[in-house]
C-alpha atoms as a PDB file:
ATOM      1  CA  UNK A   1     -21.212   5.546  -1.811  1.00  0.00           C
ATOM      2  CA  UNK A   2     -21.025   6.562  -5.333  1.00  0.00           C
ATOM      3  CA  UNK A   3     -18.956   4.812  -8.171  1.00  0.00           C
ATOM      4  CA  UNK A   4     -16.593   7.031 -10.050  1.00  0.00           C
ATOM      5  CA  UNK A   5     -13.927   6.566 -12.842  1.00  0.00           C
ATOM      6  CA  UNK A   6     -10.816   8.267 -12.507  1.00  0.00           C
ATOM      7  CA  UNK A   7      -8.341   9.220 -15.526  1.00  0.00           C
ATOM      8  CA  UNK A   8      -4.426   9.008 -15.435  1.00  0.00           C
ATOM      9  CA  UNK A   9      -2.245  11.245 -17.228  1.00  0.00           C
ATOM     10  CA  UNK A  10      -1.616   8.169 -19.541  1.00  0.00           C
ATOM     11  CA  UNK A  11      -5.477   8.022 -20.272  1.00  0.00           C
ATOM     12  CA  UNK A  12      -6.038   5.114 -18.235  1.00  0.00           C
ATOM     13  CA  UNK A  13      -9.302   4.366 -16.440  1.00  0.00           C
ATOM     14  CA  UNK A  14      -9.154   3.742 -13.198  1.00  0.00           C
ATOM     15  CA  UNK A  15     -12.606   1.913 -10.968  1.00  0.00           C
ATOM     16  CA  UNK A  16     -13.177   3.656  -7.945  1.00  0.00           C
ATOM     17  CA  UNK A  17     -15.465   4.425  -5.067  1.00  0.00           C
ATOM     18  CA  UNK A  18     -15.816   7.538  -3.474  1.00  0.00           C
ATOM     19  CA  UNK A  19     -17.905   7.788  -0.107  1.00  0.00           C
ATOM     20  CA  UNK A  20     -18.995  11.935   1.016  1.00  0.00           C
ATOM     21  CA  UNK A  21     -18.482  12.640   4.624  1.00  0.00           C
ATOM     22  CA  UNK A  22     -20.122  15.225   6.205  1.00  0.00           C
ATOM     23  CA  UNK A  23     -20.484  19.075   5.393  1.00  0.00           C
ATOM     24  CA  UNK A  24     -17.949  19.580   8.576  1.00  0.00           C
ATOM     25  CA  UNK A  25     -15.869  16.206   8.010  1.00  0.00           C
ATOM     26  CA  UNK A  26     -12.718  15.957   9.761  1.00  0.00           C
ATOM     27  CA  UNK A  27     -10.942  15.228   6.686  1.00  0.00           C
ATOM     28  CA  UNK A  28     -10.519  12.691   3.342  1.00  0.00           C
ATOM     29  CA  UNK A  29      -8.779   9.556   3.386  1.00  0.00           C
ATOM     30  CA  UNK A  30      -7.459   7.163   0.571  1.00  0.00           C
ATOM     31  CA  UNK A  31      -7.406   4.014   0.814  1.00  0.00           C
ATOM     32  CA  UNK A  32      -4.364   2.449  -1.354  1.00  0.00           C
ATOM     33  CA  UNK A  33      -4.694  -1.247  -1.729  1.00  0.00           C
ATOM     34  CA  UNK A  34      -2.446  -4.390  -0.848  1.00  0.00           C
ATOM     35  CA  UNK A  35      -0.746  -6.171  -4.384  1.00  0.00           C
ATOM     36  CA  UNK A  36      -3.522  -7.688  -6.263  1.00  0.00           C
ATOM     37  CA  UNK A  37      -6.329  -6.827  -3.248  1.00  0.00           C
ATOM     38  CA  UNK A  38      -9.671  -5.674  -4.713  1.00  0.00           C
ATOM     39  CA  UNK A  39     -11.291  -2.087  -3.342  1.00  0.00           C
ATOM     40  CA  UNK A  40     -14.296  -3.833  -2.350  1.00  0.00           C
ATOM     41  CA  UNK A  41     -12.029  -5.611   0.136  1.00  0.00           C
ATOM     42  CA  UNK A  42     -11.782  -2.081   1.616  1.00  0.00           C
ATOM     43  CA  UNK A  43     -15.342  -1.480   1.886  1.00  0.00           C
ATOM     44  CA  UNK A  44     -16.548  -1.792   5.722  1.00  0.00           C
ATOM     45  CA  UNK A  45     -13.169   0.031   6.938  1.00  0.00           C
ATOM     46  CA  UNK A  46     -14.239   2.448   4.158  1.00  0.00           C
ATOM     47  CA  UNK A  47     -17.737   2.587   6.365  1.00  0.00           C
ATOM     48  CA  UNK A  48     -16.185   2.854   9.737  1.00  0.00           C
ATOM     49  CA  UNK A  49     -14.300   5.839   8.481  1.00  0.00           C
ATOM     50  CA  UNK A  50     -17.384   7.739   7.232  1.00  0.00           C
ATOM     51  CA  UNK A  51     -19.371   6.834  10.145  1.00  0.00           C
ATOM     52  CA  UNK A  52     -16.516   8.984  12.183  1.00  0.00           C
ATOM     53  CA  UNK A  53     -16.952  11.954   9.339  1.00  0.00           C
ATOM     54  CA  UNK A  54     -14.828  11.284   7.358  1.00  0.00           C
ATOM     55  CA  UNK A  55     -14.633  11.772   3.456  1.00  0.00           C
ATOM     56  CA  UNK A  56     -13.029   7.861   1.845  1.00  0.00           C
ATOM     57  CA  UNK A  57     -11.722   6.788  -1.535  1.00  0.00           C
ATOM     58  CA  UNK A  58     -11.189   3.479  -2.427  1.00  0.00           C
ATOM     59  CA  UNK A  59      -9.847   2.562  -6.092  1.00  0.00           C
ATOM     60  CA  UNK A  60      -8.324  -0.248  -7.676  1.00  0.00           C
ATOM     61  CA  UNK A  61      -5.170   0.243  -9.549  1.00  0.00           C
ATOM     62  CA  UNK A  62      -4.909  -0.969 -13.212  1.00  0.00           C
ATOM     63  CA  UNK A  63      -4.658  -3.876 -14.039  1.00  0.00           C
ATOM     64  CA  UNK A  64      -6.993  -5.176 -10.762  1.00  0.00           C
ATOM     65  CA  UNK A  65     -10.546  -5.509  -9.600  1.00  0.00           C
ATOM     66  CA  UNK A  66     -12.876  -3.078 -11.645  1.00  0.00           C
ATOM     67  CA  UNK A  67      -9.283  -1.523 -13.240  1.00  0.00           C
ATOM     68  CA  UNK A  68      -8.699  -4.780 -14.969  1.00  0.00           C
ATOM     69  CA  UNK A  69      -9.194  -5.692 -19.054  1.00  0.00           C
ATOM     70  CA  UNK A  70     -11.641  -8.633 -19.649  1.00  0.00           C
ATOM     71  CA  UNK A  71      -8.770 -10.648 -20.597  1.00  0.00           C
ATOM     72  CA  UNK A  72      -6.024 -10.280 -18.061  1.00  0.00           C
ATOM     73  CA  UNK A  73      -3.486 -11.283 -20.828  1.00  0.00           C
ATOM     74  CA  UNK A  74      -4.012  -8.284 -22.613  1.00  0.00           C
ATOM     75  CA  UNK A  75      -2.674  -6.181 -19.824  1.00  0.00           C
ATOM     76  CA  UNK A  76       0.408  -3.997 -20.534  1.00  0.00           C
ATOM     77  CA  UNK A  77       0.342  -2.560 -16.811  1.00  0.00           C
ATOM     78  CA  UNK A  78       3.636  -2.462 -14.250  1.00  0.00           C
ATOM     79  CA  UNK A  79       3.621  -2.544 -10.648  1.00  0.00           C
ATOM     80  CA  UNK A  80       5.562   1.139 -10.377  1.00  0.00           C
ATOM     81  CA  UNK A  81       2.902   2.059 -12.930  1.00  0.00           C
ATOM     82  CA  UNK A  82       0.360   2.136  -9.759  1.00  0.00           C
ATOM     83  CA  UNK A  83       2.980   4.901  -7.711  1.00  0.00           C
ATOM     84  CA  UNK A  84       4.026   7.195 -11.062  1.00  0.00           C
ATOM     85  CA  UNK A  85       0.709   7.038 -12.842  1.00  0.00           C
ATOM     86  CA  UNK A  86      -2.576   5.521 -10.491  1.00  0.00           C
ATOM     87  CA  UNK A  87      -1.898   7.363  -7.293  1.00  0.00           C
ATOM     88  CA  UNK A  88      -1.418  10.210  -8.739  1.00  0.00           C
ATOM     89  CA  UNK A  89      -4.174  10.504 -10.816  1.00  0.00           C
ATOM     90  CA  UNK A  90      -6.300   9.864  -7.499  1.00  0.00           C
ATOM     91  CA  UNK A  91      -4.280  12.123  -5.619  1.00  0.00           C
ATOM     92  CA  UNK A  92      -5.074  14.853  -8.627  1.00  0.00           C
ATOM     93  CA  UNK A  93      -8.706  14.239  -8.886  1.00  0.00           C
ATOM     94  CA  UNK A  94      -9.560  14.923  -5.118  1.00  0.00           C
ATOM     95  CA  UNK A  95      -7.299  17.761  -5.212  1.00  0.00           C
ATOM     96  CA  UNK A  96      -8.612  19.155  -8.697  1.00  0.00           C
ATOM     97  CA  UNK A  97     -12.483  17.786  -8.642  1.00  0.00           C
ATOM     98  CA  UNK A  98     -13.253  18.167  -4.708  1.00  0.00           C
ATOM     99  CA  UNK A  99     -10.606  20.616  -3.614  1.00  0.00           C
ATOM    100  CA  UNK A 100      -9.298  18.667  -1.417  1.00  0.00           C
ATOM    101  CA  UNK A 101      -6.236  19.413   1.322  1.00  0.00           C
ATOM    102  CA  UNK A 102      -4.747  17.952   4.234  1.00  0.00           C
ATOM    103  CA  UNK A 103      -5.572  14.420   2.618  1.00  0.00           C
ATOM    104  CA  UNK A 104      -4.494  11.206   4.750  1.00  0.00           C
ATOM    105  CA  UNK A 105      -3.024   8.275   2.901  1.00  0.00           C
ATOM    106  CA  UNK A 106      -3.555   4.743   4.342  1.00  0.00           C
ATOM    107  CA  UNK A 107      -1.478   2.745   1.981  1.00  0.00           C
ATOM    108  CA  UNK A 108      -1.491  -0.980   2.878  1.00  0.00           C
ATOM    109  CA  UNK A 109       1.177  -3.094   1.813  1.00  0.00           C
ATOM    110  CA  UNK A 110       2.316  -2.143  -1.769  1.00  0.00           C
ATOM    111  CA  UNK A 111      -0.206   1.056  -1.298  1.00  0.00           C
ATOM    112  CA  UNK A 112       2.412   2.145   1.314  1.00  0.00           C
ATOM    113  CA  UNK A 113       5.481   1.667  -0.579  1.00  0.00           C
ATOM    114  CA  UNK A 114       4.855   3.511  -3.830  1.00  0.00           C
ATOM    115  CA  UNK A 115       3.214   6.898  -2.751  1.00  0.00           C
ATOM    116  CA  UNK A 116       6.899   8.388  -2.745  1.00  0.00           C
ATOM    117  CA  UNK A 117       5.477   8.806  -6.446  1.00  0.00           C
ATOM    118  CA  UNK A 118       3.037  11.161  -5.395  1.00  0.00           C
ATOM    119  CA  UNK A 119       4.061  14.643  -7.192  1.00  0.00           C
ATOM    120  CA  UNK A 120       1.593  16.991  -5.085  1.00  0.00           C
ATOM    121  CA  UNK A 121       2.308  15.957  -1.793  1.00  0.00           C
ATOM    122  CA  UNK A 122       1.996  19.063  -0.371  1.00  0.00           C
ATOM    123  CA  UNK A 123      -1.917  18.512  -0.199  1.00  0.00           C
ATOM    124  CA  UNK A 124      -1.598  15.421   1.946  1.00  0.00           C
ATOM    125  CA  UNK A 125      -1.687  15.888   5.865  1.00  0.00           C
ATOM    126  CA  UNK A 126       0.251  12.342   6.842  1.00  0.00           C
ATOM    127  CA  UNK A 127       0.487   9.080   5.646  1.00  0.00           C
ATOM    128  CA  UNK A 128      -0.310   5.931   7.952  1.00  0.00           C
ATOM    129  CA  UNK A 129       0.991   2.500   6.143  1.00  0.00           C
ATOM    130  CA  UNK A 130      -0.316  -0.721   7.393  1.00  0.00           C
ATOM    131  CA  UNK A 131       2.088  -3.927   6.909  1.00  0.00           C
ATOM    132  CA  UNK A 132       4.246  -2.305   4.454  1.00  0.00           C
ATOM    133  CA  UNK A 133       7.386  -4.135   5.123  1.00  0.00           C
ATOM    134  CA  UNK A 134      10.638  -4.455   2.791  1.00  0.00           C
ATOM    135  CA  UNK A 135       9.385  -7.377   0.351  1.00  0.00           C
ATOM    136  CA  UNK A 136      12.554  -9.131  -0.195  1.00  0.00           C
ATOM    137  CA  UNK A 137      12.464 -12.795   0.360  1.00  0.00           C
ATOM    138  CA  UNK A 138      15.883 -13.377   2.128  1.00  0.00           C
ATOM    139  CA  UNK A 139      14.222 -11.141   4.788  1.00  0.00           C
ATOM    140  CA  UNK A 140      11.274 -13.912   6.014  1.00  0.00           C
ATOM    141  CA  UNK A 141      11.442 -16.397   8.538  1.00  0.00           C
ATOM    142  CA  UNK A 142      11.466 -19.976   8.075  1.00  0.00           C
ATOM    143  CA  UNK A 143       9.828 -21.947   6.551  1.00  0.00           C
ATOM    144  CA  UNK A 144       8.152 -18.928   4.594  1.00  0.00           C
ATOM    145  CA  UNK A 145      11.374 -17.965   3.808  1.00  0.00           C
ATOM    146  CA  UNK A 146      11.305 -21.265   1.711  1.00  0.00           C
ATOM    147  CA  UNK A 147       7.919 -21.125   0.250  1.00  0.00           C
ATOM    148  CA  UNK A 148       8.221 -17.384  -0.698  1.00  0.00           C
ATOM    149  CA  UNK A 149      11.194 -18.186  -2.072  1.00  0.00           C
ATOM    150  CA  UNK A 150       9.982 -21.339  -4.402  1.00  0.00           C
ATOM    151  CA  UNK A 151       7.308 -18.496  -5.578  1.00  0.00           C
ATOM    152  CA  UNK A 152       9.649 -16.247  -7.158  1.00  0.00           C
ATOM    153  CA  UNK A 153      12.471 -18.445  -8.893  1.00  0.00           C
ATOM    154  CA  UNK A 154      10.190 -21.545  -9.603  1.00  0.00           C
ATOM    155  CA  UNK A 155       6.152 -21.055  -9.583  1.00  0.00           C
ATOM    156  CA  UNK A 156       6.052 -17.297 -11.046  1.00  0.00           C
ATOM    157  CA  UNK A 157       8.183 -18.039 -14.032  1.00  0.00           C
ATOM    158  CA  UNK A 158       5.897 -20.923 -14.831  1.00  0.00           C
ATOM    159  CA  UNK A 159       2.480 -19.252 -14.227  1.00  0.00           C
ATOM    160  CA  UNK A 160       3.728 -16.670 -17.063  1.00  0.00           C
ATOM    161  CA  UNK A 161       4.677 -18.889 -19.342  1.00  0.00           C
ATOM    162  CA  UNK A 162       1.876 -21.200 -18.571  1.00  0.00           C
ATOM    163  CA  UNK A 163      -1.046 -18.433 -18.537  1.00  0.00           C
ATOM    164  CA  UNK A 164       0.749 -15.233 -19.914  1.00  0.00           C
ATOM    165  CA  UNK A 165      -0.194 -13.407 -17.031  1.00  0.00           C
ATOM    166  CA  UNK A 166       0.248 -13.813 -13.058  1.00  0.00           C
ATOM    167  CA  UNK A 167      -2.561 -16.527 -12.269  1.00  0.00           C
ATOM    168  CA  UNK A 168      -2.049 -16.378  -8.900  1.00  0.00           C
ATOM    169  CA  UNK A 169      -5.279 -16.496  -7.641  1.00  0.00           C
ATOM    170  CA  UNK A 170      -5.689 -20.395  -7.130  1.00  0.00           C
ATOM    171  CA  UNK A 171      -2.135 -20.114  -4.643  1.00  0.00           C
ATOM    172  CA  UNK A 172      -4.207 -17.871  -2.750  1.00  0.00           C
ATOM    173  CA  UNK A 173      -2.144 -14.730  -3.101  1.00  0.00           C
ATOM    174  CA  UNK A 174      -5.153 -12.388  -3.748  1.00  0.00           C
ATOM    175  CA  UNK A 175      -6.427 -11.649  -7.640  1.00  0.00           C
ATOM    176  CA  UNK A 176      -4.721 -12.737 -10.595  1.00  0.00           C
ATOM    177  CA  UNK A 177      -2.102  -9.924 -11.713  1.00  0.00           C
ATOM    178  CA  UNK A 178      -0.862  -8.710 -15.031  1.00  0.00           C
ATOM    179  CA  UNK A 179       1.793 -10.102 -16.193  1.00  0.00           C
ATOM    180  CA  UNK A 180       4.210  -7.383 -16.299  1.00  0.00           C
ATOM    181  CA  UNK A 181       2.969  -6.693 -12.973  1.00  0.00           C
ATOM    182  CA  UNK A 182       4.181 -10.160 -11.374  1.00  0.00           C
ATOM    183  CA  UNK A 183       7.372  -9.858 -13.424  1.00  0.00           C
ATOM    184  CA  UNK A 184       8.240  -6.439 -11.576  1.00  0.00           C
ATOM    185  CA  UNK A 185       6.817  -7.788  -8.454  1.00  0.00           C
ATOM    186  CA  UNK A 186       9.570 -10.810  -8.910  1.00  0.00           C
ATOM    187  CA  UNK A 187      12.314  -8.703  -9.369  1.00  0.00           C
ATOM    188  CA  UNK A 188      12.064  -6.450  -6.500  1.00  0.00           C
ATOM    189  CA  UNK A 189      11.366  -9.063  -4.347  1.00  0.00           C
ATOM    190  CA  UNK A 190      14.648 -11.073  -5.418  1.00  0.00           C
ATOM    191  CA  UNK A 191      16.448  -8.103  -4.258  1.00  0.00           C
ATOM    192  CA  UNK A 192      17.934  -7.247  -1.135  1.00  0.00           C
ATOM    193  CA  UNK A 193      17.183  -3.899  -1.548  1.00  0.00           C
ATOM    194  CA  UNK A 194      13.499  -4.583  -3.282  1.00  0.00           C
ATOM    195  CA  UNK A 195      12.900  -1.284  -5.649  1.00  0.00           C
ATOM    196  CA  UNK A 196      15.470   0.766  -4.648  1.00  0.00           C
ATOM    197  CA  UNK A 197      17.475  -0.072  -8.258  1.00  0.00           C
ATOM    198  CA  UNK A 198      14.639   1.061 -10.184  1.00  0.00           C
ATOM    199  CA  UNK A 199      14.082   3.982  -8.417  1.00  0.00           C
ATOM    200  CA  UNK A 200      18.310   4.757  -9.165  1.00  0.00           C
ATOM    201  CA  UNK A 201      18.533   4.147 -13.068  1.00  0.00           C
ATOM    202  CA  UNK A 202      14.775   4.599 -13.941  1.00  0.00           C
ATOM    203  CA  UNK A 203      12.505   6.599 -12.039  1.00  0.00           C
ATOM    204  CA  UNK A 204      12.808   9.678  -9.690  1.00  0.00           C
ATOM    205  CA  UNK A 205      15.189   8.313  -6.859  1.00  0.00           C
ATOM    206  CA  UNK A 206      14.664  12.645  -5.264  1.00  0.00           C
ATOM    207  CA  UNK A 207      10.803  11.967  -5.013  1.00  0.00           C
ATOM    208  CA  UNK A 208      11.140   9.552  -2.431  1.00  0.00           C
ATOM    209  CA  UNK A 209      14.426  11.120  -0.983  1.00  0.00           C
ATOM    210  CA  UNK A 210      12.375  14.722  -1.267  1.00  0.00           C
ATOM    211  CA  UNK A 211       9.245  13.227   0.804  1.00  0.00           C
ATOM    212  CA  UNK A 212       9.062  15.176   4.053  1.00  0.00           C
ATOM    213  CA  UNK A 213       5.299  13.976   4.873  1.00  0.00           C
ATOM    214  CA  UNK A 214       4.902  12.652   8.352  1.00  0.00           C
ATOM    215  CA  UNK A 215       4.542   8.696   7.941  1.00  0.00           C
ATOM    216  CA  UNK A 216       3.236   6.582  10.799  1.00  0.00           C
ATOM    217  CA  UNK A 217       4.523   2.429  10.046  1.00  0.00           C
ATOM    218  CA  UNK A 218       1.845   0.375  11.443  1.00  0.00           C
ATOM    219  CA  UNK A 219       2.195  -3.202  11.371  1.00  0.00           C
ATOM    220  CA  UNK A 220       0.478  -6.215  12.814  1.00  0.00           C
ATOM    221  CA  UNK A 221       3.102  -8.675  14.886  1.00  0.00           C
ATOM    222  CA  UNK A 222       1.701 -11.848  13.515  1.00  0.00           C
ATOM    223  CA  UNK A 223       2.458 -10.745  10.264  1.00  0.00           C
ATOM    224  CA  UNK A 224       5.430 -12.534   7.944  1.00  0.00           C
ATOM    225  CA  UNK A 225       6.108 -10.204   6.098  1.00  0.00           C
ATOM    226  CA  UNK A 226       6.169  -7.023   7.835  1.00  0.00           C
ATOM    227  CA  UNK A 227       8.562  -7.028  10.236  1.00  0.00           C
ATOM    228  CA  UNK A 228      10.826  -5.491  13.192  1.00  0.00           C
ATOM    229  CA  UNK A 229      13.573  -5.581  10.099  1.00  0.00           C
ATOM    230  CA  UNK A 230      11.143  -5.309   6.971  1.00  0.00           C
ATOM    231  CA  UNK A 231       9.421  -1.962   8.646  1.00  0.00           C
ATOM    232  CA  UNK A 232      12.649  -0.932   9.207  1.00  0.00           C
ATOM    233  CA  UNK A 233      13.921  -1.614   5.806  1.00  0.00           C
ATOM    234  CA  UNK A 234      11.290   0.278   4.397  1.00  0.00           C
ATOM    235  CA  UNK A 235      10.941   3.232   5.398  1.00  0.00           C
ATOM    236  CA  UNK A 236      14.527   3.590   5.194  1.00  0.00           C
ATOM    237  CA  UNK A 237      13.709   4.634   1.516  1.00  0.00           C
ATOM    238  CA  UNK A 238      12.107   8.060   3.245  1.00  0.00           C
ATOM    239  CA  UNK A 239      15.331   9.434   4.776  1.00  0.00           C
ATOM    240  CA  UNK A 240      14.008  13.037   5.119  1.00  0.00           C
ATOM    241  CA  UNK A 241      10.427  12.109   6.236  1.00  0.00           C
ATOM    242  CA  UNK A 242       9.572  12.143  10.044  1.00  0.00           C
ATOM    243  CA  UNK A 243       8.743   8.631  10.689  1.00  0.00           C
ATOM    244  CA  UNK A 244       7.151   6.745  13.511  1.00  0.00           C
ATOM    245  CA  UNK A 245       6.950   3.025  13.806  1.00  0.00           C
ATOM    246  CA  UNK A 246       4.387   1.326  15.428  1.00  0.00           C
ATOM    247  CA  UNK A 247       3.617  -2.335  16.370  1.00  0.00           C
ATOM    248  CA  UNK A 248       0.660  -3.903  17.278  1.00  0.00           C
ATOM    249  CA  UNK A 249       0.460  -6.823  19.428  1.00  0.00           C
ATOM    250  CA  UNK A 250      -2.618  -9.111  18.527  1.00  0.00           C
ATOM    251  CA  UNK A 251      -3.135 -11.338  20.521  1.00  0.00           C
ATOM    252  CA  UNK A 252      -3.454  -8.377  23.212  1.00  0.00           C
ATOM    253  CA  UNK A 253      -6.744  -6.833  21.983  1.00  0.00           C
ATOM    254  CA  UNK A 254      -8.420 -10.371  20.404  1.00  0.00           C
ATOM    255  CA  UNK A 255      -8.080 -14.047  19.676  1.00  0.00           C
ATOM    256  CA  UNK A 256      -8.344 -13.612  15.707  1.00  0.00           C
ATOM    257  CA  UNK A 257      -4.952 -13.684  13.929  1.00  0.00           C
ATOM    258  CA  UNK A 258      -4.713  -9.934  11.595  1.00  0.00           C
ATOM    259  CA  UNK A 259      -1.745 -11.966   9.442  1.00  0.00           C
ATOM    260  CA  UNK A 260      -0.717  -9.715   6.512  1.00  0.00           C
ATOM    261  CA  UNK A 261      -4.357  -8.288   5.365  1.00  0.00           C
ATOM    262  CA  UNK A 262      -6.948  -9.426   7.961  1.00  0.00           C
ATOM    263  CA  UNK A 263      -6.240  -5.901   9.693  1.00  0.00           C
ATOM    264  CA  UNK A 264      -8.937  -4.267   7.590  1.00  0.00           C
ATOM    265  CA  UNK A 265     -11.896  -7.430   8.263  1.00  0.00           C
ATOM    266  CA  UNK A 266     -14.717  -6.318   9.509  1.00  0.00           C
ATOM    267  CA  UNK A 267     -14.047  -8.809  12.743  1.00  0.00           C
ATOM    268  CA  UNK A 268     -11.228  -6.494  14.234  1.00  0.00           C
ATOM    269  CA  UNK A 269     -14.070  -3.387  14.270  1.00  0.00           C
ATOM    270  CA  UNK A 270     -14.104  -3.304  18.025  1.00  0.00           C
ATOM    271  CA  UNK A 271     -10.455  -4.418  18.808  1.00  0.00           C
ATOM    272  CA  UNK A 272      -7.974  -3.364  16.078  1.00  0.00           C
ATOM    273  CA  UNK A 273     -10.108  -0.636  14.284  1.00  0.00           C
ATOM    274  CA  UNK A 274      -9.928   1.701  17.139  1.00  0.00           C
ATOM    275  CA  UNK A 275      -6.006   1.853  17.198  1.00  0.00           C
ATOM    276  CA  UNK A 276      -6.375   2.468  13.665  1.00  0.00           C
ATOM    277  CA  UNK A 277      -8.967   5.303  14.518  1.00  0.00           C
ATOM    278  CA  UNK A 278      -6.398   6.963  17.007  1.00  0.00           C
ATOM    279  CA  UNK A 279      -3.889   7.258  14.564  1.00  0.00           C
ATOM    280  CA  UNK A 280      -6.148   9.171  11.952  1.00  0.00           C
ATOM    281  CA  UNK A 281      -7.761  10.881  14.805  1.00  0.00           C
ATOM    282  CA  UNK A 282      -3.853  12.216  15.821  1.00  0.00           C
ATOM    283  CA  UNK A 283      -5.265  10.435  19.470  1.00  0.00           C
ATOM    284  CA  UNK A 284      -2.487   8.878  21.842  1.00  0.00           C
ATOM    285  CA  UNK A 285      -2.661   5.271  21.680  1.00  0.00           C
ATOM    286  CA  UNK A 286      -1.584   2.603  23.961  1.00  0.00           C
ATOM    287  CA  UNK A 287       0.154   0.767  21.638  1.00  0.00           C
ATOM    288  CA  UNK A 288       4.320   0.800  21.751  1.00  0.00           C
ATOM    289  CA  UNK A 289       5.862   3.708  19.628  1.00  0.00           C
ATOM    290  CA  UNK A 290       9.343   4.349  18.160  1.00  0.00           C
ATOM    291  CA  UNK A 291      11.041   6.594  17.060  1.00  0.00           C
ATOM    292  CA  UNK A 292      12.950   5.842  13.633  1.00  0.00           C
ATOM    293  CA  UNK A 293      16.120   7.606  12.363  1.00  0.00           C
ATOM    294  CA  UNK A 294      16.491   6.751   8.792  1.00  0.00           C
ATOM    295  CA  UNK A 295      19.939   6.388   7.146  1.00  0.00           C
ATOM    296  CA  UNK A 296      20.070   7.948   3.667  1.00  0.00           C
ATOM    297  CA  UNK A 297      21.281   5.212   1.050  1.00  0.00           C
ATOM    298  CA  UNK A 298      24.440   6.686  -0.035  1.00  0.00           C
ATOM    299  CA  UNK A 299      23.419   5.926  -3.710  1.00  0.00           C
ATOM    300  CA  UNK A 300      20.472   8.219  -3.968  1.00  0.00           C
ATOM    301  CA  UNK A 301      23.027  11.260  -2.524  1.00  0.00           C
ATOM    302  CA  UNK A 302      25.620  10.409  -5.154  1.00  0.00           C
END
């Protein structure tokens, strides 16, 4: 395991860990994180891996875990900020520093949302994103629907003001976030269709129209927020991407609940880790598959 520091194109510093597999590994994964989730968090699935062979980076994006300022407040960072500029300056350095190819992204959550950023994607093999459903509120059942809801138009707001950045910590919604960051984060999530607006009068809208990596959709059925319609949703924002959804039922391989993040606890090692495994390992699981056509939003043609 060896502590690195990566640089963005902006000059930003980005905490990471990168773990060596072996001289004939099968191949290097990255690990992207869930909003406001720490690399550490990362850390024993980050073990499994290399136990199997295989070559692992973890990093934190800025603004988060060893990416952060001392004082939070101070932060200028957005939440797209971690597709256009932090995952592909990791993407970059693996390809540039370790000559890296045929690179697997796990992006969990937000980590497999934004990689339609990623500019060399070429140089990666397949992406597999865990519990990376569509984040718009209006989408939830209730009463999360409710709660998710107060989050955005009532508590949010009032943490910024309050703090000047996203103190979210004490709510338990993972580590405090920049305040920019929760602002973004807000916005999308008000939205029926989440980033897609950004990506139309901002950013690149052809990037993630252009993405023709195979993605695999994993998500955990005990899970809010990731859905039958939020996975859906999604990955409707990869039209031209082969794309294969896949749902997990729990409670059929252990008594723990996975929820939103517990897929990647250390608990699930023997139960849920080896579905994970299969996927990397391009190994039939037992798990139910679908296939998903995606419909091209007309406003990204136009």
């Amino acid at each position: 395991m060896q502590p690195i520091t990566i640089t963005a194109a902006d000059g930003y510093r980005l905490s990471a860990t990168y773990f060596e597999g072996h001289t004939s590994a099968p191949g290097t994964i990255v690990i992207s994180s869930a909003t406001g989730v720490k690399k550490e968090f990362y850390l024993n699935f980050a073990r499994y891996l290399v136990r199997k062979g295989y070559t692992v980076l973890l990093y934190d994006y800025r603004g988060i875990g060893g990416s952060a300022p001392r004082r939070l407040k101070t932060s200028k960072a957005y939440m797209h900020e971690w597709g256009t500029k932090d995952m592909n300056a990791v993407l970059n350095w693996l390809v540039a520093e370790k000559s890296c190819i045929d690179i697997i992204w796990i992006g969990h959550s937000i980590g497999g949302q934004l990689f339609g950023f990623l500019e060399k994607k070429q140089h990666l093999k397949k992406v597999i994103t865990v519990n990376a459903g569509l984040g718009y509120w209006g989408n939830f059942a209730f009463p999360m629907n409710i709660k998710i809801g107060a989050l955005w138009y009532i508590v949010a707001p009032l943490l910024i003001t309050i703090h000047g950045y996203g103190s979210v910590k004490k709510l338990g919604w993972g580590e405090d976030l920049p305040g920019n960051v929760l602002r973004e984060w807000r916005k999308w999530c008000i939205n029926k269709n989440y980033f897609m607006a950004l990506l139309q009068k901002k950013l690149n809208a052809r990037s993630f129209h252009d993405f023709n990596v195979p993605i695999t959709a994993v998500y955990t059925n005990d899970d809010f927020i990731a859905t039958d319609k939020t996975i859906a949703r999604m990955m409707e924002f990869f039209p031209n991407a082969p794309i294969d959804i896949i749902k997990i039922p729990v409670s059929k391989y252990t008594h723990h609940k996975a929820g939103h993040t517990g897929l990647f606890r250390k608990r699930f090692e023997n139960s849920l880790w080896p579905l994970l495994a299969a996927m990397i390992d391009n190994k039939e699981t037992v798990v139910q598959h679908s296939t998903f056509t995606s419909q091209v939003f007309e406003t990204i043609e136009a």
